[in-house]
N, C-alpha and C. Protein backbone atom coordinates (compact mmCIF):
# COMPACT_ATOMS: atom_id res chain seq x y z
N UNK A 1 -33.41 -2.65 35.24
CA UNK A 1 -32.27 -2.41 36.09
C UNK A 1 -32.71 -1.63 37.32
N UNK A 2 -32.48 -2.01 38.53
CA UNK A 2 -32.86 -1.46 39.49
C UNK A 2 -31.69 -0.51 39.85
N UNK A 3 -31.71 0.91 40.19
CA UNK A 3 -30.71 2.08 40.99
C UNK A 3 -30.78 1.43 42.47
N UNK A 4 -29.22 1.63 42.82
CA UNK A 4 -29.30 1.48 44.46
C UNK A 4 -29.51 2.97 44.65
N UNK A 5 -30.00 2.99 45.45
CA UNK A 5 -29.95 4.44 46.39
C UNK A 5 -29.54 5.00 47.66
N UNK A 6 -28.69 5.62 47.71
CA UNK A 6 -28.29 6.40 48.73
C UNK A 6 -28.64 7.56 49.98
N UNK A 7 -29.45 7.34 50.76
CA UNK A 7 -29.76 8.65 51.68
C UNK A 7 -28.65 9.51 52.46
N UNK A 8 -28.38 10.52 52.44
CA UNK A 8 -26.74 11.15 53.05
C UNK A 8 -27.32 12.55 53.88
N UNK A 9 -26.97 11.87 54.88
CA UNK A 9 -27.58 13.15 56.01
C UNK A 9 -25.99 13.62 56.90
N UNK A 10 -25.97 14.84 57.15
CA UNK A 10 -24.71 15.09 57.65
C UNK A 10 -25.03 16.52 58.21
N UNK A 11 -24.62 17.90 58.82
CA UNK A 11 -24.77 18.83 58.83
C UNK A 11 -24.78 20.44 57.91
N UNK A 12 -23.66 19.61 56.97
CA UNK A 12 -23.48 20.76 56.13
C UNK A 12 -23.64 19.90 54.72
N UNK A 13 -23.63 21.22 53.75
CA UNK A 13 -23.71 20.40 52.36
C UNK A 13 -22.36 20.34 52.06
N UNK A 14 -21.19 20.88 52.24
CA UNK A 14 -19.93 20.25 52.20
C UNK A 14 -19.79 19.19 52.64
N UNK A 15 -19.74 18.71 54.23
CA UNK A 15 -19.96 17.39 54.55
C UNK A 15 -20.49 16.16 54.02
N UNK A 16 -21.79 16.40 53.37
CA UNK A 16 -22.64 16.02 52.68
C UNK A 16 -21.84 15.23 51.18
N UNK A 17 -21.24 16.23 50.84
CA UNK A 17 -20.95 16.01 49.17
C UNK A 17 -19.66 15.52 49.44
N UNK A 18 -18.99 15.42 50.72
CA UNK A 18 -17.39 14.82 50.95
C UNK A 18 -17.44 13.38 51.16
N UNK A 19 -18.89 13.55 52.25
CA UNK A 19 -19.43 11.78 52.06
C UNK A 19 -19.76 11.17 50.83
N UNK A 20 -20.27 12.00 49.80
CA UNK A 20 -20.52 10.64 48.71
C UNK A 20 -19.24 10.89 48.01
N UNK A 21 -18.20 11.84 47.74
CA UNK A 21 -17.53 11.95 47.21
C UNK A 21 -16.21 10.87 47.21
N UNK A 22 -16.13 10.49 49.04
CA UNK A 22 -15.37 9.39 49.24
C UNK A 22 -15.82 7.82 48.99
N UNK A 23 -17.14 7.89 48.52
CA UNK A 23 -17.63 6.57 47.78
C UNK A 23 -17.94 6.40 46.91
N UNK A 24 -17.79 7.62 45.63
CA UNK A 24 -17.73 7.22 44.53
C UNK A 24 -17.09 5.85 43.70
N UNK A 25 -17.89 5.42 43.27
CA UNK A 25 -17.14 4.06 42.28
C UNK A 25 -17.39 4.80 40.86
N UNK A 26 -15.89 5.03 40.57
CA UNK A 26 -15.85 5.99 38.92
C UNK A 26 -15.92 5.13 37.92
N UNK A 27 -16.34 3.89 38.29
CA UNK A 27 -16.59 2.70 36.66
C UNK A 27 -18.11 2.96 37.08
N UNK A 28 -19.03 3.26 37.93
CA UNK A 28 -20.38 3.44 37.68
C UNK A 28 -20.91 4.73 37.23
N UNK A 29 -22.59 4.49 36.93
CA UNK A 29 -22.78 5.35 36.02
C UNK A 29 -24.06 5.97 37.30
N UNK A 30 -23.68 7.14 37.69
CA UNK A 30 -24.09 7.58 39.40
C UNK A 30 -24.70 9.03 39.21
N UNK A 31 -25.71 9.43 40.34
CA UNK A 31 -26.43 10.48 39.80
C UNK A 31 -26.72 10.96 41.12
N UNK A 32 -26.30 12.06 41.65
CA UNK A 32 -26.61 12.71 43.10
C UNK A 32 -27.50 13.93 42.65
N UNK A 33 -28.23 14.07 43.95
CA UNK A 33 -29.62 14.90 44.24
C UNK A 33 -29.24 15.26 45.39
N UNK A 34 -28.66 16.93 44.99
CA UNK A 34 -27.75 17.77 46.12
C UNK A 34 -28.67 18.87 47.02
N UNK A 35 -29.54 18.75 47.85
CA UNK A 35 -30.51 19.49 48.32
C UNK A 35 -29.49 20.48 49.75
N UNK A 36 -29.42 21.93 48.80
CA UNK A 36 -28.64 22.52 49.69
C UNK A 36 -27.54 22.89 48.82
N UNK A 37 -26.85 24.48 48.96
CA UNK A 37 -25.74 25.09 47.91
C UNK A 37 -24.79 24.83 49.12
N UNK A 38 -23.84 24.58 48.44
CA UNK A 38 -22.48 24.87 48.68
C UNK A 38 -21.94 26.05 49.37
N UNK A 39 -21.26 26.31 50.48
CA UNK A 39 -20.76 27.48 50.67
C UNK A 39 -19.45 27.61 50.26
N UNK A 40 -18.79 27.06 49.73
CA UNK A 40 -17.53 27.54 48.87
C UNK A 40 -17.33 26.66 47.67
N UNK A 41 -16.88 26.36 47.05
CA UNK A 41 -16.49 25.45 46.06
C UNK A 41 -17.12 24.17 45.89
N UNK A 42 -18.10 23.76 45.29
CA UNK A 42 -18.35 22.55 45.00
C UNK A 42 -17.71 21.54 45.31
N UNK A 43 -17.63 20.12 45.77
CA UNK A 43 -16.79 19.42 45.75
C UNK A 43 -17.48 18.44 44.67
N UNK A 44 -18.61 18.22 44.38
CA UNK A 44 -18.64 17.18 43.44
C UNK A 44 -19.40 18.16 41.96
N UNK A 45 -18.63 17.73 40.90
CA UNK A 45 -18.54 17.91 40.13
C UNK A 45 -19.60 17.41 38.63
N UNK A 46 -20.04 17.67 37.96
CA UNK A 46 -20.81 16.52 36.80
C UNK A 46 -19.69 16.23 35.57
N UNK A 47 -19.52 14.84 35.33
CA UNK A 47 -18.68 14.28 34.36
C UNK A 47 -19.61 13.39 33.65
N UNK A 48 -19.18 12.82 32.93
CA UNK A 48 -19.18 12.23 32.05
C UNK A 48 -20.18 10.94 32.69
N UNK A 49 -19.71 9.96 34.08
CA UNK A 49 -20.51 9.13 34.88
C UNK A 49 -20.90 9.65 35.97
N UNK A 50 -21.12 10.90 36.16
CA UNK A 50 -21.57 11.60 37.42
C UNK A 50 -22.54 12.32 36.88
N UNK A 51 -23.87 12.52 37.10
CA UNK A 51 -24.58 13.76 37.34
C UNK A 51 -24.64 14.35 38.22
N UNK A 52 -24.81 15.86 38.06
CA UNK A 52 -25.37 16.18 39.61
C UNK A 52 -26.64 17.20 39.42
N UNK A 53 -27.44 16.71 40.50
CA UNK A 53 -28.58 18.14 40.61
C UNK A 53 -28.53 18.57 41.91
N UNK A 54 -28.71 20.17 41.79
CA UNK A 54 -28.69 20.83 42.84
C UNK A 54 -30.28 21.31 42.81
N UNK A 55 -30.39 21.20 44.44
CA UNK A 55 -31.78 22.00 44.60
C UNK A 55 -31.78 23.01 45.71
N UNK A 56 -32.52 23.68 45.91
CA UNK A 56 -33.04 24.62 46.75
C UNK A 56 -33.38 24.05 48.18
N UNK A 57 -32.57 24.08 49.46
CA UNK A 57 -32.87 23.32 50.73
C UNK A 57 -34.34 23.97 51.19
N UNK A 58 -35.10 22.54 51.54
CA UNK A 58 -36.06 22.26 52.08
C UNK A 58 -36.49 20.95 52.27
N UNK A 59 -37.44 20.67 53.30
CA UNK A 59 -37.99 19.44 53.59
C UNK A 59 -38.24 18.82 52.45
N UNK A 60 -37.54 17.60 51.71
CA UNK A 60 -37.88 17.25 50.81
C UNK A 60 -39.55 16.26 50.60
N UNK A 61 -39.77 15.61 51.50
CA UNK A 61 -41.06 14.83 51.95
C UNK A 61 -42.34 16.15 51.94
N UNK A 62 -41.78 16.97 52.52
CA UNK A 62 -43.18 18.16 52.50
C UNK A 62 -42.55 19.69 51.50
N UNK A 63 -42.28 20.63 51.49
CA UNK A 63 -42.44 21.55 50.91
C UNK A 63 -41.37 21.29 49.74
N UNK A 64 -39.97 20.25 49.66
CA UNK A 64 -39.53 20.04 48.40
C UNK A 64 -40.30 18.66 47.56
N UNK A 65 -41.25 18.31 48.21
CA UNK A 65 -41.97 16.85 46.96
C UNK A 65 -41.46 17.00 45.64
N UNK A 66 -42.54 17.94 44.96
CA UNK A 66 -42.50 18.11 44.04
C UNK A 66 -41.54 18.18 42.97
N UNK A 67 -40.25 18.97 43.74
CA UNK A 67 -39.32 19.65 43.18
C UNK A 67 -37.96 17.85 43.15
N UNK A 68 -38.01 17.08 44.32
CA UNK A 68 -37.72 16.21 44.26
C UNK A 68 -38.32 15.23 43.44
N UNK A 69 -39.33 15.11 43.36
CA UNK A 69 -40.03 14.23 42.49
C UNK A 69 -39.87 14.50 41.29
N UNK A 70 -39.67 15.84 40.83
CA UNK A 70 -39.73 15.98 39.29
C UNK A 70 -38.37 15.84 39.49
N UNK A 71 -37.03 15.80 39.62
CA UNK A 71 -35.50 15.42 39.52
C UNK A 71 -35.56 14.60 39.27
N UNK A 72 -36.12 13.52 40.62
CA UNK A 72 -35.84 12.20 40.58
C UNK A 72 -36.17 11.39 39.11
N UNK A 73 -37.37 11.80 39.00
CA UNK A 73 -37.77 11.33 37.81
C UNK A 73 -37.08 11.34 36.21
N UNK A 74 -36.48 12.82 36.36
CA UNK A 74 -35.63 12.99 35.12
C UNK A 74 -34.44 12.32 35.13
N UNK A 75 -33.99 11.50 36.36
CA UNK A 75 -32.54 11.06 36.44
C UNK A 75 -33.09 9.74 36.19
N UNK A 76 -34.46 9.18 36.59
CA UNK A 76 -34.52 7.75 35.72
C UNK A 76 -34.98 7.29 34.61
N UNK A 77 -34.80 8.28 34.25
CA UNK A 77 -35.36 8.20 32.69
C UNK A 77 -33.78 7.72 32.02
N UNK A 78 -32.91 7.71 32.58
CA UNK A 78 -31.70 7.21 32.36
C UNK A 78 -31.05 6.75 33.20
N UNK A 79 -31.73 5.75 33.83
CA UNK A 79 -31.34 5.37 35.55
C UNK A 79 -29.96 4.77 35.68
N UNK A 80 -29.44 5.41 36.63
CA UNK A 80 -27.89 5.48 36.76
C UNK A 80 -27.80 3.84 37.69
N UNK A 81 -26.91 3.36 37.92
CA UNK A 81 -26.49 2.42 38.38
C UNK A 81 -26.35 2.64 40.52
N UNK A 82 -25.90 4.10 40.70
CA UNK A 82 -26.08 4.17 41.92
C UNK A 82 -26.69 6.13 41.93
N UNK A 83 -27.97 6.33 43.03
CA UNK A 83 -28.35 7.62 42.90
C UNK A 83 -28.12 8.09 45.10
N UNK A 84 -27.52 8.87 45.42
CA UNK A 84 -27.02 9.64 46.09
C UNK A 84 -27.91 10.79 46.29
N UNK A 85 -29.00 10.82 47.33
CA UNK A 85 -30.06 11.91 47.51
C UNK A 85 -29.43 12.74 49.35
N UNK A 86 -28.61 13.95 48.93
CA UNK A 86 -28.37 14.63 50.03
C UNK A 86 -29.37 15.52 50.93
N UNK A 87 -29.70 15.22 51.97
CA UNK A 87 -30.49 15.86 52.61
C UNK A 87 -30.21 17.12 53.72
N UNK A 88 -30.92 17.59 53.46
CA UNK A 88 -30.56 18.76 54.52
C UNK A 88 -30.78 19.16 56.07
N UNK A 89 -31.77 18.22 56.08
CA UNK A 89 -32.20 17.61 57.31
C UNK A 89 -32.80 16.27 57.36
N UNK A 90 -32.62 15.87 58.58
CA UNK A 90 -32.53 14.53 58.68
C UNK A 90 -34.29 13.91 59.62
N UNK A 91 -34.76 14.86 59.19
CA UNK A 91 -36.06 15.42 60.42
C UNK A 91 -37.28 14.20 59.83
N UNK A 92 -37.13 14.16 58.29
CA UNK A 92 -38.32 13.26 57.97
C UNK A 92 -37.80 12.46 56.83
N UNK A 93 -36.84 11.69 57.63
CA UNK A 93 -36.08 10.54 57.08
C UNK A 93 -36.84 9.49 56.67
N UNK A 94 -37.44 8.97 57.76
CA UNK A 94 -38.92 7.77 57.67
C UNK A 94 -39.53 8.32 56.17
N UNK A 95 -40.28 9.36 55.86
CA UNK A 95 -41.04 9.64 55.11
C UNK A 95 -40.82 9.57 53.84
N UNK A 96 -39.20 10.46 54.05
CA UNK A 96 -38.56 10.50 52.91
C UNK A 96 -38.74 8.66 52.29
N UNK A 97 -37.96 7.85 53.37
CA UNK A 97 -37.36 6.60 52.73
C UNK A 97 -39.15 5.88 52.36
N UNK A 98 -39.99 6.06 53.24
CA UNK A 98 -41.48 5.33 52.72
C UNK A 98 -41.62 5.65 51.40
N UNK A 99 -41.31 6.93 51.21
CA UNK A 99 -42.08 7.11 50.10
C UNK A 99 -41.28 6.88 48.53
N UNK A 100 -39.89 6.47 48.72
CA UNK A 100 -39.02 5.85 47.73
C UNK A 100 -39.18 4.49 47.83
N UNK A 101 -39.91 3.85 48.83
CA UNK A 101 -40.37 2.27 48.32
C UNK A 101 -41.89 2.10 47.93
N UNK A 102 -42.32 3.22 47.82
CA UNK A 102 -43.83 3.20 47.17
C UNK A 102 -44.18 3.04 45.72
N UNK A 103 -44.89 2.52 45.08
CA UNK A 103 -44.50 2.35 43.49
C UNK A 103 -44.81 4.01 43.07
N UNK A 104 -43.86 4.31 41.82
CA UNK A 104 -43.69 3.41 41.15
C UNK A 104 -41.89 3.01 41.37
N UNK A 105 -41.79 3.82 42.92
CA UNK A 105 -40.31 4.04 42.27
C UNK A 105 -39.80 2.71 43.57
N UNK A 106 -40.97 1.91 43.78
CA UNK A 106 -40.45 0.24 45.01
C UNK A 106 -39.42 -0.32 43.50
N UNK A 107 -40.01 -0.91 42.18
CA UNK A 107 -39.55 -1.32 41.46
C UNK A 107 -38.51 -1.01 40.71
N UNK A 108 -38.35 0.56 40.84
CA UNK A 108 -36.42 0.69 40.02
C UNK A 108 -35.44 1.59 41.10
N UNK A 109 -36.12 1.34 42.47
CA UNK A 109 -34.84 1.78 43.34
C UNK A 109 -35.05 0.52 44.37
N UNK A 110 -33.55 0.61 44.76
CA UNK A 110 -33.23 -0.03 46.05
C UNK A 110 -32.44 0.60 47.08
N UNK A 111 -33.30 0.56 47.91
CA UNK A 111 -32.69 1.75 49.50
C UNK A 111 -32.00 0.69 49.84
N UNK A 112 -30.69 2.06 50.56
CA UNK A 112 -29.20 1.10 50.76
C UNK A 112 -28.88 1.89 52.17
N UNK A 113 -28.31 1.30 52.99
CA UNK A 113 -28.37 2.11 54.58
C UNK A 113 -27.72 3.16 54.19
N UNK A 114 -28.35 4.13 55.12
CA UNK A 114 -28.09 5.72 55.49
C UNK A 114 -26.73 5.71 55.45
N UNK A 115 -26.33 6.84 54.79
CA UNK A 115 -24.78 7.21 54.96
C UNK A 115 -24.77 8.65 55.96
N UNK A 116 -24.21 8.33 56.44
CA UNK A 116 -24.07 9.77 58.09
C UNK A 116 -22.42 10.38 57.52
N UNK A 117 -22.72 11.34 57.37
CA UNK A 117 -21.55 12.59 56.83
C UNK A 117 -21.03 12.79 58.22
């Protein structure tokens, strides 16, 4: 089963989480990678067909790799039907997206156009 995937660049992480929040499809089984806290209230939530991970904002391509890579990985070990990766900056977008069509992860994701918050 291949994950579509989502890139969501916007200014804030509210913005951020309002954009995927208004495209949730609640019959899928969906998994967001929230890079960046909240400054007031969460808007997306983890249920039952939602995961969510939160991380610590940084360049995810250079000083968050790792920390992205090991998420990503734990969310396909039960690969959701659609995955939602919020960014915090939009600075190394290219890199970011090269390196989600590189194996191993060319074969169980499919990049889906940028969503702009």
């Amino acid at each position: 089963m291949t994950t579509l995937i989502t890139l969501v660049i916007g200014a804030t992480a509210a913005l951020r989480e309002a954009a995927i929040a208004s495209c949730l499809d609640r019959a899928l089984d969906i998994a967001a990678i929230l890079e960046g806290l909240p400054s007031g209230e969460p808007i997306l939530e983890a249920t039952s067909r939602l995961r969510v991970s939160r991380i610590a904002p940084g360049c995810l391509c250079c000083t968050g790799n790792l920390t992205m890579q090991v998420t990503l990985n734990r969310i396909l070990r039960q690969p959701p039907q659609q995955l939602y990766i919020s960014l915090a900056s939009a600075e190394h977008l290219d890199r970011l997206q090269a390196f989600l069509t590189q194996p191993p992860y060319d074969s169980l994701l499919e990049l889906m156009p940028v969503l702009n918050a």
